[in-house]
Protein backbone atom coordinates (compact mmCIF):
# COMPACT_ATOMS: atom_id res chain seq x y z
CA UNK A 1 3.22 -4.26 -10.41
CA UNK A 2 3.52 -7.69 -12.40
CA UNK A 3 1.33 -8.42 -15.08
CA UNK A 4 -1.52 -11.47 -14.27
CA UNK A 5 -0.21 -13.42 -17.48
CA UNK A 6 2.77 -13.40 -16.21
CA UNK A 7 2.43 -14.30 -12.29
CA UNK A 8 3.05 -18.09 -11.77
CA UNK A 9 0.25 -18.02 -8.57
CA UNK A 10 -2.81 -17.88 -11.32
CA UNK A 11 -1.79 -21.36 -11.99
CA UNK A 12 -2.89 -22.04 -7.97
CA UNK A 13 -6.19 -20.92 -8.95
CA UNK A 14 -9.42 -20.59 -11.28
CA UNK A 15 -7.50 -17.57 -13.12
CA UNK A 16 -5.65 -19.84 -14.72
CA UNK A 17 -9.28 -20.63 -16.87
CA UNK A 18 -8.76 -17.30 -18.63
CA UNK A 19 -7.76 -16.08 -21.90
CA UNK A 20 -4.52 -13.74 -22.15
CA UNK A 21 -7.45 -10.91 -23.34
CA UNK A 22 -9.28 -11.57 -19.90
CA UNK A 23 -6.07 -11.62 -18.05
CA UNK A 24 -4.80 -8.59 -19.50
CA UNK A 25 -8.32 -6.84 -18.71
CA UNK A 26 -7.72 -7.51 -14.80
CA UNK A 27 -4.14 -6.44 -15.16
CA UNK A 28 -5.53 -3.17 -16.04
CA UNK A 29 -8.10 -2.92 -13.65
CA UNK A 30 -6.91 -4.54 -9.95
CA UNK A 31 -4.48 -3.18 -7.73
CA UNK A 32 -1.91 -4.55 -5.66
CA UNK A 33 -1.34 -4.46 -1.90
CA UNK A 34 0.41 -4.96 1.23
CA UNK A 35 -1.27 -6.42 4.41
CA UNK A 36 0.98 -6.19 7.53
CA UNK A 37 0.29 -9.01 9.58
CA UNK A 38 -2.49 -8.86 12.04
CA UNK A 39 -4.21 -6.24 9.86
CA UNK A 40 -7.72 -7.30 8.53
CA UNK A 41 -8.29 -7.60 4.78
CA UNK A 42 -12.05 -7.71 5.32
CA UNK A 43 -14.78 -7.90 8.40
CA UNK A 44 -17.93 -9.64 8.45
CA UNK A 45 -21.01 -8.27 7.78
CA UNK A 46 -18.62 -5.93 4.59
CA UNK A 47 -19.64 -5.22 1.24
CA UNK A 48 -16.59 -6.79 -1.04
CA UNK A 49 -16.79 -5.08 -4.11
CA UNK A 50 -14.11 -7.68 -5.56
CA UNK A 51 -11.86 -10.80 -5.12
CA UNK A 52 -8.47 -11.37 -3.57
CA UNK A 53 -6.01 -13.73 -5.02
CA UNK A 54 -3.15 -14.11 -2.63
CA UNK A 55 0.27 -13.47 -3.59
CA UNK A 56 1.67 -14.35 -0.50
CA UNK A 57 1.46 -15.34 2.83
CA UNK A 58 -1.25 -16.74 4.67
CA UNK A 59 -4.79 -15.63 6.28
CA UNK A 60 -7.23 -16.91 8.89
CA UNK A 61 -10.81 -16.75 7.98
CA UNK A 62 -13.18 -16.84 11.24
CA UNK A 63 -16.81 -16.30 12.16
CA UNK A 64 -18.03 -14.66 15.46
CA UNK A 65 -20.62 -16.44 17.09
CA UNK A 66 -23.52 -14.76 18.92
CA UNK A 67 -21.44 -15.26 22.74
CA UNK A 68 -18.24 -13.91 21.19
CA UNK A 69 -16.16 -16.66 20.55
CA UNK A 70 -14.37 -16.67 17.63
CA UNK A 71 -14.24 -19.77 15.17
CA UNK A 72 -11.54 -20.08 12.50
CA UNK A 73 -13.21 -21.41 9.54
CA UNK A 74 -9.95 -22.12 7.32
CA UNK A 75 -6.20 -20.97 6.64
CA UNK A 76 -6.14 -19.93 3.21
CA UNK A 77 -2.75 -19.41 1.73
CA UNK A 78 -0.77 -18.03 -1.30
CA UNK A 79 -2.53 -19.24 -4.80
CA UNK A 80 -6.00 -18.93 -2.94
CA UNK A 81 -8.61 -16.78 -4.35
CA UNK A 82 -11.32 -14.93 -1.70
CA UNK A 83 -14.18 -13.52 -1.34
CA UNK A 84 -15.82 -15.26 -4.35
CA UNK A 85 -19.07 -16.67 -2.61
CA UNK A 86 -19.92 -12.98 -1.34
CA UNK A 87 -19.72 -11.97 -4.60
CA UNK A 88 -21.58 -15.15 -6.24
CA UNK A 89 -24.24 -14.89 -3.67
CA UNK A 90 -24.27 -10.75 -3.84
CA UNK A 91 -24.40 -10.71 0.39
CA UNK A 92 -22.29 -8.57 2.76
CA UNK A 93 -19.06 -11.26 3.85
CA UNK A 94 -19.99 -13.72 6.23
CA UNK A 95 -16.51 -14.00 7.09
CA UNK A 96 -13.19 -12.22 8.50
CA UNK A 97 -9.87 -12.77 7.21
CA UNK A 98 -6.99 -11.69 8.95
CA UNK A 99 -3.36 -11.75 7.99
CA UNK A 100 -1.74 -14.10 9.98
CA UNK A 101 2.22 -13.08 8.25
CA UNK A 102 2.76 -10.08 5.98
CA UNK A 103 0.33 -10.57 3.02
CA UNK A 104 0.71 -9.83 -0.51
CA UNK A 105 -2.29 -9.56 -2.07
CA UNK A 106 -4.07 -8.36 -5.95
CA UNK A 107 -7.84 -6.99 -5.58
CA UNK A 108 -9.57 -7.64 -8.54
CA UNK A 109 -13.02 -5.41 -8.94
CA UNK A 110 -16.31 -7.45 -9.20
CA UNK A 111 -17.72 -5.85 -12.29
CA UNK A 112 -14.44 -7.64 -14.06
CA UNK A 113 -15.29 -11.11 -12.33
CA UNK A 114 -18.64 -11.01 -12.84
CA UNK A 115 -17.67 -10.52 -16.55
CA UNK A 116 -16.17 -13.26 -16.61
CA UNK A 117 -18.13 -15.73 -14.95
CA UNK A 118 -20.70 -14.26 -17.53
CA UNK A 119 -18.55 -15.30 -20.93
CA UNK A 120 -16.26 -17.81 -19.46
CA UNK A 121 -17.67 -21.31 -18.71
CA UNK A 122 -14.37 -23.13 -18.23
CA UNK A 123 -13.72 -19.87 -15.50
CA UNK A 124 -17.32 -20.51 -13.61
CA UNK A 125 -17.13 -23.86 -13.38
CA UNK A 126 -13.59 -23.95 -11.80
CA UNK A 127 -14.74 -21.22 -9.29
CA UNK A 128 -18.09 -23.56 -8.64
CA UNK A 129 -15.55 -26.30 -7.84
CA UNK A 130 -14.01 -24.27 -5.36
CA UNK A 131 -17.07 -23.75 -3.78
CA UNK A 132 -18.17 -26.46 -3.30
CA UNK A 133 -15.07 -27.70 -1.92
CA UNK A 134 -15.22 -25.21 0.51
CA UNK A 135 -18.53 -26.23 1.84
CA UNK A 136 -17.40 -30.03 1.94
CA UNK A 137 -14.62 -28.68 4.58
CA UNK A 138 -17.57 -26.87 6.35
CA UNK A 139 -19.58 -30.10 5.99
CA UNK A 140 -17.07 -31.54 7.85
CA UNK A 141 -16.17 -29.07 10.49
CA UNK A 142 -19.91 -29.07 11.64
CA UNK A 143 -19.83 -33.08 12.24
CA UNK A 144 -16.09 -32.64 13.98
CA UNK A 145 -17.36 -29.83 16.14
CA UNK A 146 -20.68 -32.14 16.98
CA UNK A 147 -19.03 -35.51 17.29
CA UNK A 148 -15.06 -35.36 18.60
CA UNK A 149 -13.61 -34.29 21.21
CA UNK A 150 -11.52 -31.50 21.99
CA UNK A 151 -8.28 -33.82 22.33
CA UNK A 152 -8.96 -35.55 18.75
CA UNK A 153 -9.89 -32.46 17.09
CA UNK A 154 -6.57 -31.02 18.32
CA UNK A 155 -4.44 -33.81 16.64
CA UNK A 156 -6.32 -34.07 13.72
CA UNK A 157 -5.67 -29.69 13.56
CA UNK A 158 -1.78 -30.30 13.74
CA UNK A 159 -1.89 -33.35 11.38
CA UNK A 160 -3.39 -30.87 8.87
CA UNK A 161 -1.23 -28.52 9.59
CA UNK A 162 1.84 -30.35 9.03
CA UNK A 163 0.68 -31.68 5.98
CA UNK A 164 -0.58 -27.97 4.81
CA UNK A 165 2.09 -25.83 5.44
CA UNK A 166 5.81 -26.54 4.44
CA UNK A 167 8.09 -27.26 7.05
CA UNK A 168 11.25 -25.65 7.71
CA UNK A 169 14.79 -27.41 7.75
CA UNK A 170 14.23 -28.71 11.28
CA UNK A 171 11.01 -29.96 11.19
CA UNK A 172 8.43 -27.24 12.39
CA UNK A 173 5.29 -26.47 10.59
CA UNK A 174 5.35 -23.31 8.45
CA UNK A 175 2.62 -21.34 10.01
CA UNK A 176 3.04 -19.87 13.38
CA UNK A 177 -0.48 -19.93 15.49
CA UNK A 178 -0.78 -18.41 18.69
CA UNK A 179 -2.00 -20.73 21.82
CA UNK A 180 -5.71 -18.69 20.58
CA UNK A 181 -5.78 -19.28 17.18
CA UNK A 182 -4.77 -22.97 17.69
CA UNK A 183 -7.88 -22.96 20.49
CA UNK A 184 -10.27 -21.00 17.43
CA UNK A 185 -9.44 -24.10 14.98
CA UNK A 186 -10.77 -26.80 17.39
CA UNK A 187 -13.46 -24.50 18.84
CA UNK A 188 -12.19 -24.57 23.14
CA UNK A 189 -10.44 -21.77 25.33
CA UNK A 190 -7.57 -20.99 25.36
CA UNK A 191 -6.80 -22.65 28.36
CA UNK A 192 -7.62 -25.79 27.41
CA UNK A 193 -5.78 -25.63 24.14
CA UNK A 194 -2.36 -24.56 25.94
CA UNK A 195 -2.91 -27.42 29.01
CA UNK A 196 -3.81 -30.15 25.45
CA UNK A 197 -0.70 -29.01 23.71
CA UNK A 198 1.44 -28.98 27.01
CA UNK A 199 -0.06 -32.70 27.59
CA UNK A 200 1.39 -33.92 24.12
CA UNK A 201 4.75 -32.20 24.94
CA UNK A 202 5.09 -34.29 27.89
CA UNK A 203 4.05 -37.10 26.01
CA UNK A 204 6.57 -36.56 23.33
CA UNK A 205 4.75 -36.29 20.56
CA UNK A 206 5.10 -33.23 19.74
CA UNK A 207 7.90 -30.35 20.21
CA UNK A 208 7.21 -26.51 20.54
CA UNK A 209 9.10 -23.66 21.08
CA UNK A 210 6.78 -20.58 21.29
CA UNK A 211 4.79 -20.74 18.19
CA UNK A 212 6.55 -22.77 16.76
CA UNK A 213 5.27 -26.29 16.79
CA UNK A 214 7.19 -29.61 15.35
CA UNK A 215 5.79 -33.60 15.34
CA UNK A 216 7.79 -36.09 16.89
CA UNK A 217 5.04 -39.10 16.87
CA UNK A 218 2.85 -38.58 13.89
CA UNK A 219 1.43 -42.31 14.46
CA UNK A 220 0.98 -41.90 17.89
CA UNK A 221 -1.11 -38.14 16.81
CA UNK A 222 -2.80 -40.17 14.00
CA UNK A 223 -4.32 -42.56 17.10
CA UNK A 224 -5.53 -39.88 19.15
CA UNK A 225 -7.39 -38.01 16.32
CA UNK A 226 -9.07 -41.23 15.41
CA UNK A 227 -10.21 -41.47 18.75
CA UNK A 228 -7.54 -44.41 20.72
């Protein structure tokens, strides 16, 4: 199990705002694990006793609204801390995070958090950041979801993507989505997600190959999410 002094992904994150005394404390105290992919770290409505910082791999974090559509909030990758704001606010999760690839992950207990976001100002005010960067995104999913379409929001989802993720040697972005988790980003079914996608193929702007999804026209991708 490596030490958190010595593990270069702190440095992605509001750990790296602690003192080696602090660092060694969680190095005592969290515990390491695997997550297969498709396996759930945590549910909504779940008492999170802790934070994850993720080692590697990547997640999707969704709500469920009240007709049983799922809505995928963000794709938070390795460096990323969560579960924070359940354990600022003291609530159950609102969330769900799933594994979308095999997950490394360290769970760090709340009483050693709260500790220090109790003694650590430098620490609290970096996770505060975070925060509040989170609810910008949210901010601005609420006027995309009100005010684009489905087509724009779609673009501006692979854009992000592409930008997000590294892409391999030929081109394709480094997360693989199925057809419903691409339609749970821009909030449409699934059938209109795969007959969008299939439209942009023809097009030639982009290129996919089962999940795996490469831009050929980023200008022409850049127009349609603005809405031309």
């Amino acid at each position: 199990m490596s030490k958190c002094e010595q593990c270069i992904v702190r440095q992605f994150n509001s750990l790296k705002h602690l003192s080696k005394e602090e660092l060694l404390r969680i190095s005592a105290c969290k515990t390491s694990k695997t997550i297969k992919k498709g396996e759930v770290l945590f549910s909504e409505g779940e008492h999170l006793n802790g934070v994850f910082c993720i080692k590697d791999g990547v997640c999707k974090v969704s709500k469920m609204s009240e007709n049983g559509r799922n809505q995928i909030i963000s794709l938070v990758q390795k460096g990323n801390l969560l579960g924070e704001r359940s354990l600022v606010s003291e609530e159950v999760s609102n969330l769900k995070a799933v594994a979308l690839n095999d997950m490394e992950v360290c769970f760090i207990p709340k009483e050693e958090i709260i500790r220090d976001l109790e003694k650590n100002n430098t620490f609290t005010m970096s996770i505060l950041k975070d925060m509040a960067t989170s609810l910008k995104s949210a901010d601005n999913l609420i006027v995309d979801m009100a005010q684009k379409t489905v087509k724009q929001r779609l673009a501006e989802a692979l854009l992000h993507l592409h930008t997000k993720f590294n892409n391999d040697s030929e081109g394709y972005i480094g997360v693989h989505l199925s057809r419903e988790d691409i339609a749970n980003i821009i909030g449409t079914a699934t059938e209109s997600a795969i007959r969008l996608l299939s439209d942009l193929k023809k097009k030639k702007i982009i290129e996919f190959h089962g999940k795996e999804i490469k831009i050929l026209d980023e200008i022409a991708l850049e127009k349609i999410a603005q809405g031309f």
